[in-house]
Protein backbone atom coordinates (compact mmCIF):
# COMPACT_ATOMS: atom_id res chain seq x y z
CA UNK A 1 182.66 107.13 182.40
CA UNK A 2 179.03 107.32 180.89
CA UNK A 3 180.59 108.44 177.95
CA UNK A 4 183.16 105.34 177.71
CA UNK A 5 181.00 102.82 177.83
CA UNK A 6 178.54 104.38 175.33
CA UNK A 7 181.33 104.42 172.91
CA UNK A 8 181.91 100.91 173.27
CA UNK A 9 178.76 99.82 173.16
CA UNK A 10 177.87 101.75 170.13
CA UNK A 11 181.07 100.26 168.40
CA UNK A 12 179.52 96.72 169.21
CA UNK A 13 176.19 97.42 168.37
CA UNK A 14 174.08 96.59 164.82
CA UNK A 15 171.77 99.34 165.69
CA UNK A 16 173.91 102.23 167.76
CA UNK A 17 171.12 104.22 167.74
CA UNK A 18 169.40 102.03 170.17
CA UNK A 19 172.00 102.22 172.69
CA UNK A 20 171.37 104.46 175.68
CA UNK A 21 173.25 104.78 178.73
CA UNK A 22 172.05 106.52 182.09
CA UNK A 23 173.47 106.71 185.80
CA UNK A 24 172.06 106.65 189.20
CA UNK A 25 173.33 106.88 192.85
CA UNK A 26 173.15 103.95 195.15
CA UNK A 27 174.67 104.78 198.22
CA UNK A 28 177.97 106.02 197.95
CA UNK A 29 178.64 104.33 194.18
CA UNK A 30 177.52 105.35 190.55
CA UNK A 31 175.16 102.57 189.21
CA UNK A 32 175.68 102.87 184.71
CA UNK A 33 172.92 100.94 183.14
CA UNK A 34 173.22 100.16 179.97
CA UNK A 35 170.39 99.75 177.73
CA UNK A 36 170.58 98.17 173.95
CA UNK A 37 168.34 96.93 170.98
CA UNK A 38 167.61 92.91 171.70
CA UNK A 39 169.26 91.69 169.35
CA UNK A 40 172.28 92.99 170.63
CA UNK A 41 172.43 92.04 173.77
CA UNK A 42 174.49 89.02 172.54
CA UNK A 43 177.58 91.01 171.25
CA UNK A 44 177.68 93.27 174.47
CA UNK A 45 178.14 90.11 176.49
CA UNK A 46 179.66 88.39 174.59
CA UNK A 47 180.69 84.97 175.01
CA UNK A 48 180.49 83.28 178.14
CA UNK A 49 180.36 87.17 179.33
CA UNK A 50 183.93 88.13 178.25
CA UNK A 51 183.10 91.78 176.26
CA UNK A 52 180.96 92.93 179.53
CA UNK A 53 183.49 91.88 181.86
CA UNK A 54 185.93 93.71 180.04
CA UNK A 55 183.84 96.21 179.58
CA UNK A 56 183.54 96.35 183.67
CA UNK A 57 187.37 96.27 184.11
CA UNK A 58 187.59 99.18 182.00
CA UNK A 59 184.66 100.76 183.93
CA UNK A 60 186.38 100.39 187.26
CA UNK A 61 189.99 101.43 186.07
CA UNK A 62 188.25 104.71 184.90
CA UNK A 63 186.33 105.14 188.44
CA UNK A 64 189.34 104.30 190.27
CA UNK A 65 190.78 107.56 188.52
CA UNK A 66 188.15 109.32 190.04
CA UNK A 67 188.19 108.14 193.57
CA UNK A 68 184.54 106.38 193.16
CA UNK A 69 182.53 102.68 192.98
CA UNK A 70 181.09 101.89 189.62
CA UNK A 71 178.75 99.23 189.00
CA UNK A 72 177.92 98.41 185.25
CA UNK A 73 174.08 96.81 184.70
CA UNK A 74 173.11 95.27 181.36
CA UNK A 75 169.24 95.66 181.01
């Protein structure tokens, strides 16, 4: 899952390099935050949030696959 969303994000991205992705545990779910240069932060949103709510559905499709909770942070 880690993987997916670093793919996506570096496909958004002006600087792909910046883009880093790491994962904790909260409880009993997988917390992915997603870090990226500052002037990107624009495209991974996108407008009125659209790109990192599909970016979220696509997230929790992929955890649903493996029986877990998945929460996507933009920092």
């Amino acid at each position: 899952m880690q993987e997916l969303i670093e793919y996506i994000a570096k496909s958004l991205a002006s600087k792909p390099e910046d883009v880093k992705v790491t994962s904790e545990m909260e409880d009993d779910r997988m917390v992915l935050k997603l870090e990226v240069a500052p002037e990107d932060k624009g495209k991974i949103i996108g407008r009125q949030g659209r790109v990192a709510q599909a970016m979220r559905t696509l997230l929790r499709v992929a955890a649903i696959k493996d029986d877990t909770r998945v929460i996507l942070e933009i920092v």
